[in-house]
C-alpha atoms as a PDB file:
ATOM      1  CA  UNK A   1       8.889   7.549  31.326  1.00  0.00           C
ATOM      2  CA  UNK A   2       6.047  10.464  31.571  1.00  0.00           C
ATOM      3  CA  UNK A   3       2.969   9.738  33.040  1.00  0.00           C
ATOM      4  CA  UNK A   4       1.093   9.915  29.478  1.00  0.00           C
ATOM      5  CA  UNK A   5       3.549   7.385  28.005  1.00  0.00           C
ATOM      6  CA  UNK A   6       2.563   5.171  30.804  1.00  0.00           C
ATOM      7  CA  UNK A   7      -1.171   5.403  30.281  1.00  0.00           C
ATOM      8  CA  UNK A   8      -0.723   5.118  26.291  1.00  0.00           C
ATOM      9  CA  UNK A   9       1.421   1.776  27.238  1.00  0.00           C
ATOM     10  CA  UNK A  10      -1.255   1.007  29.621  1.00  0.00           C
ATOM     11  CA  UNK A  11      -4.197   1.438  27.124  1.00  0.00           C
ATOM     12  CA  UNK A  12      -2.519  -0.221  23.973  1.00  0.00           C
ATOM     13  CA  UNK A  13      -2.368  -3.709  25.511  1.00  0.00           C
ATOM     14  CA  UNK A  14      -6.128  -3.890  24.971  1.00  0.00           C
ATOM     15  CA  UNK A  15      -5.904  -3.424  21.203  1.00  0.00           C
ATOM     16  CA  UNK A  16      -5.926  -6.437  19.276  1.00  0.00           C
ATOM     17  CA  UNK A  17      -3.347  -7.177  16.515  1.00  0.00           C
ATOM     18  CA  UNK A  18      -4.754  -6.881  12.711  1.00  0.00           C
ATOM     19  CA  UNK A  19      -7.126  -4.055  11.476  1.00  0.00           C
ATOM     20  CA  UNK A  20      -6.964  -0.908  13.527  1.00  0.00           C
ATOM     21  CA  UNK A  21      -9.529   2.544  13.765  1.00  0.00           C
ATOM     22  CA  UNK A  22      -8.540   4.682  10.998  1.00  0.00           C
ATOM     23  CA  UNK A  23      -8.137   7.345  13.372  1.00  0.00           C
ATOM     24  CA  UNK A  24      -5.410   5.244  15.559  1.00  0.00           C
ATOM     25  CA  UNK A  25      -3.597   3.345  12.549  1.00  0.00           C
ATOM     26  CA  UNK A  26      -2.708   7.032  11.623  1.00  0.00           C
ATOM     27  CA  UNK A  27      -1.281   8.221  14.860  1.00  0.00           C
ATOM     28  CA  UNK A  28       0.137   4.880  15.350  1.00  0.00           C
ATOM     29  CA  UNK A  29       1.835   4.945  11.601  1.00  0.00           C
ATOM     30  CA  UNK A  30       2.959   8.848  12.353  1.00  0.00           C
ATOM     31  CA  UNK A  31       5.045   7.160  15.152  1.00  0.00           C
ATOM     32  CA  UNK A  32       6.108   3.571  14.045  1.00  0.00           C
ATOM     33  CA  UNK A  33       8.083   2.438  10.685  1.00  0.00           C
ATOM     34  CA  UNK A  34       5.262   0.678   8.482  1.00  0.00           C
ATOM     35  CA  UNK A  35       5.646  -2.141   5.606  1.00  0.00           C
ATOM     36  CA  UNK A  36       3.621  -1.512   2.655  1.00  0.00           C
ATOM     37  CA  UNK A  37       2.887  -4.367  -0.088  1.00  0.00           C
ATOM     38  CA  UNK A  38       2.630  -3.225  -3.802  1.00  0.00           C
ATOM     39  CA  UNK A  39       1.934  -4.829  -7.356  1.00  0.00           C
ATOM     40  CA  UNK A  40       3.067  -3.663 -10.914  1.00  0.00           C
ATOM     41  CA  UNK A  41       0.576  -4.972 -12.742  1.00  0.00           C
ATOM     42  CA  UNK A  42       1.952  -4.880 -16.040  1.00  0.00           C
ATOM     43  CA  UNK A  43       0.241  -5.381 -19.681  1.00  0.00           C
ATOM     44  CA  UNK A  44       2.261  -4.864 -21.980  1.00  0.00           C
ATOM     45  CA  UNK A  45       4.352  -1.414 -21.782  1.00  0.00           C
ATOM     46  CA  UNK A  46       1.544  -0.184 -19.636  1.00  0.00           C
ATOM     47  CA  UNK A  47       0.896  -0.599 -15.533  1.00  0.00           C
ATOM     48  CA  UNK A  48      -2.199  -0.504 -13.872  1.00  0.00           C
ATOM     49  CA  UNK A  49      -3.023   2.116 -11.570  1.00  0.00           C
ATOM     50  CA  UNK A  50      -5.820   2.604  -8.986  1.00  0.00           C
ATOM     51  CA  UNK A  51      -7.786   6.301  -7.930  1.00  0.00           C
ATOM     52  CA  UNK A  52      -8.146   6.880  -4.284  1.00  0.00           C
ATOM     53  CA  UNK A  53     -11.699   7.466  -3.013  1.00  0.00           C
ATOM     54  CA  UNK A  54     -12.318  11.448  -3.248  1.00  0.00           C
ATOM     55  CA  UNK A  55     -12.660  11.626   0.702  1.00  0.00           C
ATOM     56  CA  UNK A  56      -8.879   9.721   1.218  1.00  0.00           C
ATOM     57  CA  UNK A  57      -7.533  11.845   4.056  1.00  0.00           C
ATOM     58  CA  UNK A  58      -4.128  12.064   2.850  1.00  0.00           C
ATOM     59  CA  UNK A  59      -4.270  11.223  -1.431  1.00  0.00           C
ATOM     60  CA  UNK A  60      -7.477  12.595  -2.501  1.00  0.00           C
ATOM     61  CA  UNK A  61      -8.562  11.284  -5.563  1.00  0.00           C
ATOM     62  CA  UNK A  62      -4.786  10.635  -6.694  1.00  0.00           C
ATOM     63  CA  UNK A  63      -3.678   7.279  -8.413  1.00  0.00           C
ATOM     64  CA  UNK A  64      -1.515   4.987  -6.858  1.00  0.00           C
ATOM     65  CA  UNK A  65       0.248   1.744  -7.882  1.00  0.00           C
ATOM     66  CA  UNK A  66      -2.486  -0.930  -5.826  1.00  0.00           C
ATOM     67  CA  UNK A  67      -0.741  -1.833  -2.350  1.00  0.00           C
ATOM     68  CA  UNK A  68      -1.771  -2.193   1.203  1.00  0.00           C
ATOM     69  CA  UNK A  69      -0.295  -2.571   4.643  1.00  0.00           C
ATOM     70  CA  UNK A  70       1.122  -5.137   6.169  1.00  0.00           C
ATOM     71  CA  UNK A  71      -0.948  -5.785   9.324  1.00  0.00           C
ATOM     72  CA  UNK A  72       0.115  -6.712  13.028  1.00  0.00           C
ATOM     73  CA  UNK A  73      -1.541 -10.082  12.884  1.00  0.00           C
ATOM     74  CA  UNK A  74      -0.523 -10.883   9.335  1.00  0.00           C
ATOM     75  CA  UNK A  75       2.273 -12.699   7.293  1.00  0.00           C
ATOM     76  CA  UNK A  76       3.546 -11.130   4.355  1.00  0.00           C
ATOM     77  CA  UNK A  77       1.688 -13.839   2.413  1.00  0.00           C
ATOM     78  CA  UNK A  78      -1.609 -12.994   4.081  1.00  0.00           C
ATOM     79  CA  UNK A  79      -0.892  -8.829   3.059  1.00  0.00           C
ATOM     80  CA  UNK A  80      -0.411 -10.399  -0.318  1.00  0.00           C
ATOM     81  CA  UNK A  81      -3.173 -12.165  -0.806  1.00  0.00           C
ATOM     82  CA  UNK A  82      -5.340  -9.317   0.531  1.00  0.00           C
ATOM     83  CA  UNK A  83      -3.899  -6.878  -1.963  1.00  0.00           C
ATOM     84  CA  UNK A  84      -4.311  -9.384  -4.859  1.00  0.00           C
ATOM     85  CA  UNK A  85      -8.111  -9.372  -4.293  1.00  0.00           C
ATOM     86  CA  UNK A  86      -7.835  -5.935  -4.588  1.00  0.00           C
ATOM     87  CA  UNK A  87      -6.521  -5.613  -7.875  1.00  0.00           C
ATOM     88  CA  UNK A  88      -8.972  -8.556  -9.408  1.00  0.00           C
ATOM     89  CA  UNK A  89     -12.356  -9.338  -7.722  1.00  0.00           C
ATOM     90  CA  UNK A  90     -11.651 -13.174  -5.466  1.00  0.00           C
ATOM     91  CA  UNK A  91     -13.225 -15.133  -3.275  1.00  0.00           C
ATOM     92  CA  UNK A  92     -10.440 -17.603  -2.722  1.00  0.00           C
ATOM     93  CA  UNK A  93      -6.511 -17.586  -2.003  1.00  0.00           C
ATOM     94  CA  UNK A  94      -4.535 -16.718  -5.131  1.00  0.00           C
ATOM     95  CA  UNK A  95      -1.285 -17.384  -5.262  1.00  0.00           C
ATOM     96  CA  UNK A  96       0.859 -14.103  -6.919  1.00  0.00           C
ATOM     97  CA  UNK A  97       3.303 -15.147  -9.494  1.00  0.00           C
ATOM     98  CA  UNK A  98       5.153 -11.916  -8.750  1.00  0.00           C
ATOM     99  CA  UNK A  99       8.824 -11.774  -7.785  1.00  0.00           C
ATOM    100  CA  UNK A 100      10.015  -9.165  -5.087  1.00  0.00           C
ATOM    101  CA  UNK A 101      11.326  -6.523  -7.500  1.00  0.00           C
ATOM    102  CA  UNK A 102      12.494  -4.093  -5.112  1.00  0.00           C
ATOM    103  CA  UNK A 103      12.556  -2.207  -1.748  1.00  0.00           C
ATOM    104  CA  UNK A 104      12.804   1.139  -1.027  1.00  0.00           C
ATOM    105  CA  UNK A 105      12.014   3.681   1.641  1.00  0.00           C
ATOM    106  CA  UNK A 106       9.879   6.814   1.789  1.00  0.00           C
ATOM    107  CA  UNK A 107       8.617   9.348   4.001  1.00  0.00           C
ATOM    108  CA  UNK A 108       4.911  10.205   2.887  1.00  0.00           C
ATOM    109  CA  UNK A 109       2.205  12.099   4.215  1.00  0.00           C
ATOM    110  CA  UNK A 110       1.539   9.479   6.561  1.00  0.00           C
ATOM    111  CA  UNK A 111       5.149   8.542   8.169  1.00  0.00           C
ATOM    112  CA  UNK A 112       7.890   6.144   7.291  1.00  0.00           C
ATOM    113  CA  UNK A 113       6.819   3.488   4.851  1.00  0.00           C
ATOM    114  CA  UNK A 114       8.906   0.898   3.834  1.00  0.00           C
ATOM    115  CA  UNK A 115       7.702  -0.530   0.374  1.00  0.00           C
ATOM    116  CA  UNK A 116       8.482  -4.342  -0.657  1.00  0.00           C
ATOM    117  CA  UNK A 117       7.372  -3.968  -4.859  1.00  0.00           C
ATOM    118  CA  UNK A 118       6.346  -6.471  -6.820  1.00  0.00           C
ATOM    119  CA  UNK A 119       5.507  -6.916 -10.171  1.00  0.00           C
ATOM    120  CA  UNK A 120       3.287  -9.410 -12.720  1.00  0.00           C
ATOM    121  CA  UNK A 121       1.987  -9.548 -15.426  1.00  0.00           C
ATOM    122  CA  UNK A 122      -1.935 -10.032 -15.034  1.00  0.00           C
ATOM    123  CA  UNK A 123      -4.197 -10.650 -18.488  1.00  0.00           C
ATOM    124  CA  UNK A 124      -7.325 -11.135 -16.897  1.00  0.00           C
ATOM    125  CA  UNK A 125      -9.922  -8.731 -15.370  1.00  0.00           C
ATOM    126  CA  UNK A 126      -8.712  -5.988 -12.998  1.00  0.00           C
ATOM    127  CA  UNK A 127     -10.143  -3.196 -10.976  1.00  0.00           C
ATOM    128  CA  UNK A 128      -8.075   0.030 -11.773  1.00  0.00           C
ATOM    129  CA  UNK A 129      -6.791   1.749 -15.138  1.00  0.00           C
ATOM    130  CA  UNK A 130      -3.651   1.065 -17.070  1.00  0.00           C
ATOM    131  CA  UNK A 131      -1.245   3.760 -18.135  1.00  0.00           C
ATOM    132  CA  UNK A 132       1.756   4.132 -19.768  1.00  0.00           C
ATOM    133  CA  UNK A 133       5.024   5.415 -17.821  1.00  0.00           C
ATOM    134  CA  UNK A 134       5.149   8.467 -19.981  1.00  0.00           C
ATOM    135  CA  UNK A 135       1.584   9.187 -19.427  1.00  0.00           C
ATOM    136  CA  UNK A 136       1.253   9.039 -15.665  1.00  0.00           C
ATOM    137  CA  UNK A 137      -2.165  11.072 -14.615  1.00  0.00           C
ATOM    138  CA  UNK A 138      -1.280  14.587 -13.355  1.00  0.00           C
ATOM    139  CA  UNK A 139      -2.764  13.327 -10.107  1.00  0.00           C
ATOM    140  CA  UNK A 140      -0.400  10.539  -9.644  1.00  0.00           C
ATOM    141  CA  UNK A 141       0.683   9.792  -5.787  1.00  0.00           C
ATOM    142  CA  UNK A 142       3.900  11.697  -5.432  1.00  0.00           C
ATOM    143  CA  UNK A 143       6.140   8.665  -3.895  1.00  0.00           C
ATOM    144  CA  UNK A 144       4.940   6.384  -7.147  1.00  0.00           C
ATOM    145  CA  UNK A 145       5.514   9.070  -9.667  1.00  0.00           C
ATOM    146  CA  UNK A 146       8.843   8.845  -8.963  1.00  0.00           C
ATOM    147  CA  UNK A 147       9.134   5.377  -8.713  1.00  0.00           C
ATOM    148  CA  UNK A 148       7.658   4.982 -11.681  1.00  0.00           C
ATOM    149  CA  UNK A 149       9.734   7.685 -13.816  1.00  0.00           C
ATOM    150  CA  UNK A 150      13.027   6.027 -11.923  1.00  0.00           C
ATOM    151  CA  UNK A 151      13.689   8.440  -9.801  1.00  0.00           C
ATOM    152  CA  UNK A 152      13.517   6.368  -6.519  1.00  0.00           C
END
């Protein structure tokens, strides 16, 4: 093992599990496979999308089907809930009735992500846009373009 892998070792025991720097999360995602959460929201023939913040390192101002990652000190159900409150505004747990649609595997930007997809259908409030599948924004996130249109 080199010397630097050794200190790197060395170092990472005294980072906790759970929400990392964003600085470190990226070099540590560059490196690692990662497991992403998303959520269809459907309504109707339409899906909700959300726009990244305009100083997003990687997807600048792009829209992206809401989803999160699944942290080192979480469950799947904990990533779940977290993403949930992202899509509608909650103080409380809320249980998703969303089935696991699908699971696929992309290289982004950021490293290997592997996606677990679900999708609902949501009627109430939500924080985002909805679309239709024909009418994706020019400035859709590449990876859910395609998943999107199919082609995934």
């Amino acid at each position: 093992m080199k010397l630097y892998h050794k200190l790197l070792a060395f170092l990472l025991r005294f980072t906790k599990p759970g929400y990392l720097d964003e600085s470190l999360f990226n070099q540590m995602q560059r490196i690692n496979h990662c497991v992403s959460v998303e959520c269809i929201v459907k309504r109707g023939n339409k899906i909700l999308l959300q726009q990244r913040d305009s100083n997003d390192k990687f997807w600048p101002n792009e829209w992206h089907i809401p989803g999160t990652m699944v942290r080192g000190d979480e469950l799947l159900s904990d990533a779940l809930n977290r993403l949930f409150c992202t899509i509608i505004v909650c103080d409380e747990k809320v249980e998703i009735a969303g089935v696991l649609n699908r699971v696929y595997s992309y290289k982004t930007k950021r490293g290997n992500i592997t996606h677990l997809l679900y999708i609902i259908e949501w009627p109430h409030k939500v924080i985002g846009s909805f679309f239709s599948i024909k009418r994706l924004p020019e400035n859709t996130m590449e990876h859910h373009r395609l998943l999107l249109e199919g082609k995934l």
